[in-house]
C-alpha atoms as a PDB file:
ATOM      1  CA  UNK A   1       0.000   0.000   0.000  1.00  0.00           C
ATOM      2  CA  UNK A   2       1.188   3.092  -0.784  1.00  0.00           C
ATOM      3  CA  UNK A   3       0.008   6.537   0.501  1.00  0.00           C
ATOM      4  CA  UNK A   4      -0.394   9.385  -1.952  1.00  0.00           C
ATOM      5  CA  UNK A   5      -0.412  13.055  -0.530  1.00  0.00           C
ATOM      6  CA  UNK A   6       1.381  16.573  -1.126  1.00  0.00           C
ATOM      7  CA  UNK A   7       3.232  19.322   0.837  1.00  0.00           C
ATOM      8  CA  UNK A   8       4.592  23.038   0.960  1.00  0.00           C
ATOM      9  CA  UNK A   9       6.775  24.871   2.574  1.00  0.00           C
ATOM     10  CA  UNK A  10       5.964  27.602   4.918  1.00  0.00           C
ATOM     11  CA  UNK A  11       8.101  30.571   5.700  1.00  0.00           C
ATOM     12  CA  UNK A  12       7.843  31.386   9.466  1.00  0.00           C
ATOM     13  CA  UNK A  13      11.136  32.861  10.240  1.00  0.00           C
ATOM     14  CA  UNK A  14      12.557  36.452  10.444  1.00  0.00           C
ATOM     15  CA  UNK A  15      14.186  36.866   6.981  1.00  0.00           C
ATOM     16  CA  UNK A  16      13.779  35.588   3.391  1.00  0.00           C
ATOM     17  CA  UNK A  17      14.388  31.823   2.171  1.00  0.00           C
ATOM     18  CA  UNK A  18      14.724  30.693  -1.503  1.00  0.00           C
ATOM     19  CA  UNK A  19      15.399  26.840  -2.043  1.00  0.00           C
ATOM     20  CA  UNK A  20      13.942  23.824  -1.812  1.00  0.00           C
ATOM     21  CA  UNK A  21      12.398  20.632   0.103  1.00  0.00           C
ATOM     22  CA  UNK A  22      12.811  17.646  -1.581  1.00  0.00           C
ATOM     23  CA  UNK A  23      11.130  14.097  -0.360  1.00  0.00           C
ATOM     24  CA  UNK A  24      12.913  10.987  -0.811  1.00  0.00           C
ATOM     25  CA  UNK A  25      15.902  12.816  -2.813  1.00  0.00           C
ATOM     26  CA  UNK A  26      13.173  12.332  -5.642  1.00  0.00           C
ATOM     27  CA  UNK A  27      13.756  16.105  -7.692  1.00  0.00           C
ATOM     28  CA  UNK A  28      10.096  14.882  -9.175  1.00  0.00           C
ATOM     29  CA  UNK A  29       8.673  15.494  -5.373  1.00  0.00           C
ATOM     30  CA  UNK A  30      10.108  18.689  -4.791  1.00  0.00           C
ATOM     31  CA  UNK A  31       9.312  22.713  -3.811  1.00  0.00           C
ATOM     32  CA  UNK A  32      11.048  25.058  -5.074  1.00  0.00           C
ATOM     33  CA  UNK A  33      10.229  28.420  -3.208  1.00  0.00           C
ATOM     34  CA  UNK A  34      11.311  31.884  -2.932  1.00  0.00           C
ATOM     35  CA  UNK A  35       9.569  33.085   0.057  1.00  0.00           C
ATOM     36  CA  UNK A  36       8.559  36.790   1.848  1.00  0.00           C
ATOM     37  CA  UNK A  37       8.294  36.175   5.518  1.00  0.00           C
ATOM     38  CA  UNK A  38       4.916  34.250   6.122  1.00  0.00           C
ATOM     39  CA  UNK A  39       4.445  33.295   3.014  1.00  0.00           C
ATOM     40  CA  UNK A  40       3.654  29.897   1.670  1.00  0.00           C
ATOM     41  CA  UNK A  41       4.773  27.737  -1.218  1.00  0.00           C
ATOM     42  CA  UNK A  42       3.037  25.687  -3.909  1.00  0.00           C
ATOM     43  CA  UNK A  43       2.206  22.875  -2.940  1.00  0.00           C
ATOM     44  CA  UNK A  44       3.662  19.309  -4.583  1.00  0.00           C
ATOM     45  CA  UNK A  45       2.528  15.728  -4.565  1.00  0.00           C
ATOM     46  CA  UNK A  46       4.763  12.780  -2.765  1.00  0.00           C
ATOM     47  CA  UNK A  47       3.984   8.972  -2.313  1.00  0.00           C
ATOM     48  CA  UNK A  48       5.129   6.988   0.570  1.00  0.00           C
ATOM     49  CA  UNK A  49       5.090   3.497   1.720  1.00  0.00           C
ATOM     50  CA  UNK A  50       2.152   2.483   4.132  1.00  0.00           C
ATOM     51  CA  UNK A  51       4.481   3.171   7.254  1.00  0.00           C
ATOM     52  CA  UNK A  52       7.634   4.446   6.957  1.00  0.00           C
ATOM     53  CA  UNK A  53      10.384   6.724   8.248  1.00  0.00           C
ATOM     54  CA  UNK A  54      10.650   8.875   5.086  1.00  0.00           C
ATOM     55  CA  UNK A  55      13.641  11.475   4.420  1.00  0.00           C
ATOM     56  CA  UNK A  56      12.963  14.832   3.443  1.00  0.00           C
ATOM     57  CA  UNK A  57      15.858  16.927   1.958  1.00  0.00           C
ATOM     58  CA  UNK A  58      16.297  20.711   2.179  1.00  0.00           C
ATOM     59  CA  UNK A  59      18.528  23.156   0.655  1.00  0.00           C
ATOM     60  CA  UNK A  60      17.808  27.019   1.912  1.00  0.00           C
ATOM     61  CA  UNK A  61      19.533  30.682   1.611  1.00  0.00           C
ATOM     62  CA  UNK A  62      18.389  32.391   4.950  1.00  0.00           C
ATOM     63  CA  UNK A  63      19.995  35.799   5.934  1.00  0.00           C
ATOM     64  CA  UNK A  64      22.748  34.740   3.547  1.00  0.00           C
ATOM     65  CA  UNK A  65      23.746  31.273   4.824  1.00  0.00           C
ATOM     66  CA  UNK A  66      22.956  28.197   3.474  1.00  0.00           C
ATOM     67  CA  UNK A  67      21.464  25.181   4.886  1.00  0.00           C
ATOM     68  CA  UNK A  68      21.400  21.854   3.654  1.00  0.00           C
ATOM     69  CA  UNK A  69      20.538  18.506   5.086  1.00  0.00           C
ATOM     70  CA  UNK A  70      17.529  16.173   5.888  1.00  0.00           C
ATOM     71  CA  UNK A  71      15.720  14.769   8.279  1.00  0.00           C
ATOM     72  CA  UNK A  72      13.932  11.411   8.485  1.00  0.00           C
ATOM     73  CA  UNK A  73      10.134  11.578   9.572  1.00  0.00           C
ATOM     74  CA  UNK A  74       7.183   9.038   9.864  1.00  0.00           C
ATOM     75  CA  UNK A  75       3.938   9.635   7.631  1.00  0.00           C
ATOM     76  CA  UNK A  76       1.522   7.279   7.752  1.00  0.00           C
ATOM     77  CA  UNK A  77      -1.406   6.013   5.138  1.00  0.00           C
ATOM     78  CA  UNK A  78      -3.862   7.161   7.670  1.00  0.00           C
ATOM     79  CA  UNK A  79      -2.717  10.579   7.297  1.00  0.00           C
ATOM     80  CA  UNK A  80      -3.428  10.781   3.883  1.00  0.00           C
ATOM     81  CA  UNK A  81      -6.842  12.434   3.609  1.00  0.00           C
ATOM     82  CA  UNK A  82      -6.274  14.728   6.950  1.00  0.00           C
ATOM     83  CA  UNK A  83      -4.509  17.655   4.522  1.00  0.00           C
ATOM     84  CA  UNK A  84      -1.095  18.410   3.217  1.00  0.00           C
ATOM     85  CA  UNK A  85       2.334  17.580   5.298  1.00  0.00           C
ATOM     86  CA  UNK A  86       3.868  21.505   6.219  1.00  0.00           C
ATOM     87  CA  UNK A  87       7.578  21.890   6.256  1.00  0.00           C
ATOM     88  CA  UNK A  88       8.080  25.097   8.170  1.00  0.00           C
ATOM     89  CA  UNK A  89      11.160  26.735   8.546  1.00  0.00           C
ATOM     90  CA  UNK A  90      11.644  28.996  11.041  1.00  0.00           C
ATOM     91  CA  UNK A  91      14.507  30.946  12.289  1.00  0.00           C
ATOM     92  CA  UNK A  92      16.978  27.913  13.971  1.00  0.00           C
ATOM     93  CA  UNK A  93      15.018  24.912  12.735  1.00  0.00           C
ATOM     94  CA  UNK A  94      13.215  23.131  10.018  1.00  0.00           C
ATOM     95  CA  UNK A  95       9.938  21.381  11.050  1.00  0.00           C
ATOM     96  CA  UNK A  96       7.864  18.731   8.683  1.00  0.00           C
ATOM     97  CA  UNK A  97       4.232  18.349  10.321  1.00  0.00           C
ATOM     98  CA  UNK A  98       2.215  15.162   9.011  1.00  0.00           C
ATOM     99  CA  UNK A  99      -1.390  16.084   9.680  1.00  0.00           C
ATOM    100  CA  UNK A 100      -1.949  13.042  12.370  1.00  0.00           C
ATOM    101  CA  UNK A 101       1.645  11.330  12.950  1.00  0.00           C
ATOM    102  CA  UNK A 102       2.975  13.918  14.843  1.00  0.00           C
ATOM    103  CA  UNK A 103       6.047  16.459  14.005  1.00  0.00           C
ATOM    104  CA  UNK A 104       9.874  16.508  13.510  1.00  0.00           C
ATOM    105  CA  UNK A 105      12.311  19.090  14.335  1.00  0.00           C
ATOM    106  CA  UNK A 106      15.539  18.906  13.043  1.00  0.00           C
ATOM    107  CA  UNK A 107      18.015  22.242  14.718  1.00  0.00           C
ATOM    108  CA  UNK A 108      19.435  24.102  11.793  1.00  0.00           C
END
């Protein structure tokens, strides 16, 4: 079983971020975003196993540093109706929130 779903990224920190968030390293399930402060992205489709600890892959300009890295997060089929998974990224840490399975934080 596979669960079918999509996500953005939202812009909750203090400065401008242009990048992306990338799920599974898969460039087909990716956001690319140039973002004002509290602005959102578009949003983009992913597919997951049933139950699974899923990586999702960032690169960011913030303030003029860049981040880059991932962070490995559950999402689960049950999720998949509740709404879109959020990656947030505020101003010391990236945050992916699954509707139902809980969130992630990973410090940037």
């Amino acid at each position: 079983m596979t669960t079918k779903g999509s996500f953005y990224v939202k812009n909750n920190s203090n400065d401008k971020i242009t990048g992306y968030v990338r799920f599974k390293d898969s460039p087909e399930m990716e956001v690319h975003f140039d973002l004002n402060i509290g602005e959102q992205s578009e949003s983009a489709s992913f597919e997951s196993g049933a139950a699974t600890h899923d990586s999702w892959y960032y690169s960011f300009k913030k303030a003029g540093k860049t981040y880059t890295g991932d962070k490995s997060c559950a999402y689960y089929a049950k999720d998949e109706n509740k709404g879109p998974v959020v990656a947030e990224i505020f101003n010391d840490n990236l945050k992916i929130s699954p509707p139902l399975s809980g969130s992630c934080e990973k410090t940037l």
